[in-house]
Protein backbone atom coordinates (compact mmCIF):
# COMPACT_ATOMS: atom_id res chain seq x y z
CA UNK A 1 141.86 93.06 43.31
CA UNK A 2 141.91 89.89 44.51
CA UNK A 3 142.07 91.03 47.94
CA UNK A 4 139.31 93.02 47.20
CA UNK A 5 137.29 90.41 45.87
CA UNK A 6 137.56 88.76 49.13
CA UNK A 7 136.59 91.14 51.81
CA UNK A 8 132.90 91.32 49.66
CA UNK A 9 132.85 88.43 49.85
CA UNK A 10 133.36 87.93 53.62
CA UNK A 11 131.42 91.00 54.12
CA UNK A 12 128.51 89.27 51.90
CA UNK A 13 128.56 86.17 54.04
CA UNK A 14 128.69 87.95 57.16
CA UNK A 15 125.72 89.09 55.85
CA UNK A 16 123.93 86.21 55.35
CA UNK A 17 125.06 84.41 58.08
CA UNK A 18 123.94 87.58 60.48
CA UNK A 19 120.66 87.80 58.82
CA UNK A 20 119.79 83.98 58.78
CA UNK A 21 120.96 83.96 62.89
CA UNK A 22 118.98 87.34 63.34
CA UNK A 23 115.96 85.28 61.90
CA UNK A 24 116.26 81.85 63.84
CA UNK A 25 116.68 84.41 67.06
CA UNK A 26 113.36 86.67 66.13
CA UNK A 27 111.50 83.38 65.36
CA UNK A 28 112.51 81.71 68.83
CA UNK A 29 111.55 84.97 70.82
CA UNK A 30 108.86 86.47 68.70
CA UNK A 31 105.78 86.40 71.34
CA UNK A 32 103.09 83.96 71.20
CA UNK A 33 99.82 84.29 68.77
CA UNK A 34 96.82 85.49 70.52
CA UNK A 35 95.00 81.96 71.43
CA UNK A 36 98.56 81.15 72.41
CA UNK A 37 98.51 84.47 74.91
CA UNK A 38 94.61 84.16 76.05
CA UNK A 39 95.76 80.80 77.10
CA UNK A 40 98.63 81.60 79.01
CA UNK A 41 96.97 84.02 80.37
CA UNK A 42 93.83 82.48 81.36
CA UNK A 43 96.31 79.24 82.77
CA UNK A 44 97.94 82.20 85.00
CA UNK A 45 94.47 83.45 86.27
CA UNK A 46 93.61 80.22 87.17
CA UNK A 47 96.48 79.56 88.80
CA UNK A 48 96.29 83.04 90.92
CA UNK A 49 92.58 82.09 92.22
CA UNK A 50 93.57 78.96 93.17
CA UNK A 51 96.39 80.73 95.17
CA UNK A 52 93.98 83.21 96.34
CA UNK A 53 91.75 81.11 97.74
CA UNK A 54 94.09 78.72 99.41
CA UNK A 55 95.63 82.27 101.18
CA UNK A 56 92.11 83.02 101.97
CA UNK A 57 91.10 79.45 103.37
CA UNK A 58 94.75 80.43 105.47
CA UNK A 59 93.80 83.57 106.67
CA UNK A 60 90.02 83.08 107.33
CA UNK A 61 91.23 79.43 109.40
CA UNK A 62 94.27 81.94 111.48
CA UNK A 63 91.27 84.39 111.98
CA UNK A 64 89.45 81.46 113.83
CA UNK A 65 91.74 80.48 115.76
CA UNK A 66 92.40 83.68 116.87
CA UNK A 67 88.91 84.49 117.88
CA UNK A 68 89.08 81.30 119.75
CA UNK A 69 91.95 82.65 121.91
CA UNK A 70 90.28 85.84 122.50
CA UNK A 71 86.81 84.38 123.70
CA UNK A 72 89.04 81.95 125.73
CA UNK A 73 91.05 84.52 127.40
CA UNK A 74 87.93 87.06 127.65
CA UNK A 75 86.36 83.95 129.75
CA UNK A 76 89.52 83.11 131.77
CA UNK A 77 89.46 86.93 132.91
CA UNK A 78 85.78 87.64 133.29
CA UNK A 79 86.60 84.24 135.70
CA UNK A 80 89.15 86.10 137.17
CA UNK A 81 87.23 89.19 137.71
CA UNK A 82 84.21 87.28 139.30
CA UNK A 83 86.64 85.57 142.11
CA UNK A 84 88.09 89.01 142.59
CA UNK A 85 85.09 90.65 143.28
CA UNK A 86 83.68 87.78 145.35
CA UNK A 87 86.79 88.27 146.84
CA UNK A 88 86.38 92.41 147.47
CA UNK A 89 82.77 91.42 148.87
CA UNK A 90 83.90 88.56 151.39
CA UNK A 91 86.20 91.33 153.21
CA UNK A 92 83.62 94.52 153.09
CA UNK A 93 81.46 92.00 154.77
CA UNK A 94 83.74 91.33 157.21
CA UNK A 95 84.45 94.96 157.74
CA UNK A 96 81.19 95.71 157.97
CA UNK A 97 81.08 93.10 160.75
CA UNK A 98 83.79 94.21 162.70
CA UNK A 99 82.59 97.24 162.31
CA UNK A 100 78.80 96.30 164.07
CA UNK A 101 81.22 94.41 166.62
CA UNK A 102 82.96 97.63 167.69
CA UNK A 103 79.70 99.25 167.64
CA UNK A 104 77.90 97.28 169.83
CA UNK A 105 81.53 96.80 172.55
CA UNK A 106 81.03 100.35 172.59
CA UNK A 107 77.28 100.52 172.99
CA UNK A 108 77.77 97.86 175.56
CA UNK A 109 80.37 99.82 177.69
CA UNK A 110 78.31 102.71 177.30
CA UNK A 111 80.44 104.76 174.90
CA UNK A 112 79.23 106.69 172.06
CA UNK A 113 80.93 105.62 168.95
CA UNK A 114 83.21 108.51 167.86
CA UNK A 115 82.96 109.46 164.03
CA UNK A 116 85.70 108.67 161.63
């Protein structure tokens, strides 16, 4: 009996000691009370519209640059197109010219200019 008498009362400390750790491990992750929760979670909000508005500030400062780049390159190539097409005019002009030139040789020398 005496061996019996012993494994109750192991088992009965077991007990104990397994409900007294059970306890100390519900108390230490039990969740908060509800001011402690509406504070955590109005800490977090603040938190996320700081973030949020620093990513904005980001994003609206990249979208200037950007727009900078594209008006400067839009202005480099409109640039570009003008001297091009001051260009274009330059040698019709001087076709036309040459043109005239041949005209009147062949005027001159008493030719009729043939059509093209």
């Amino acid at each position: 009996m005496s061996d019996r008498d012993s494994d109750i009362g192991a088992f009965i400390t077991g007990f104990v000691v397994g409900g007294l750790v059970g306890a100390a491990v519900a108390l230490l992750l039990a969740p908060q009370s509800g001011e402690e929760t509406r504070t955590l979670i109005r800490e977090k909000s603040i938190e996320l519209k700081e973030e949020a508005g620093q990513t904005a500030a980001e994003v609206r400062a990249r979208a200037e640059r950007l727009a900078q780049d594209a008006k400067a390159r839009a202005e480099e190539l409109q640039r570009r197109g003008q001297v091009v097409l001051e260009e274009q005019k330059t040698r019709l002009g001087e076709a036309v010219e040459a043109g005239k030139k041949v005209v009147r040789r062949r005027r001159g020398e008493g030719e009729e200019p043939s059509e093209a």
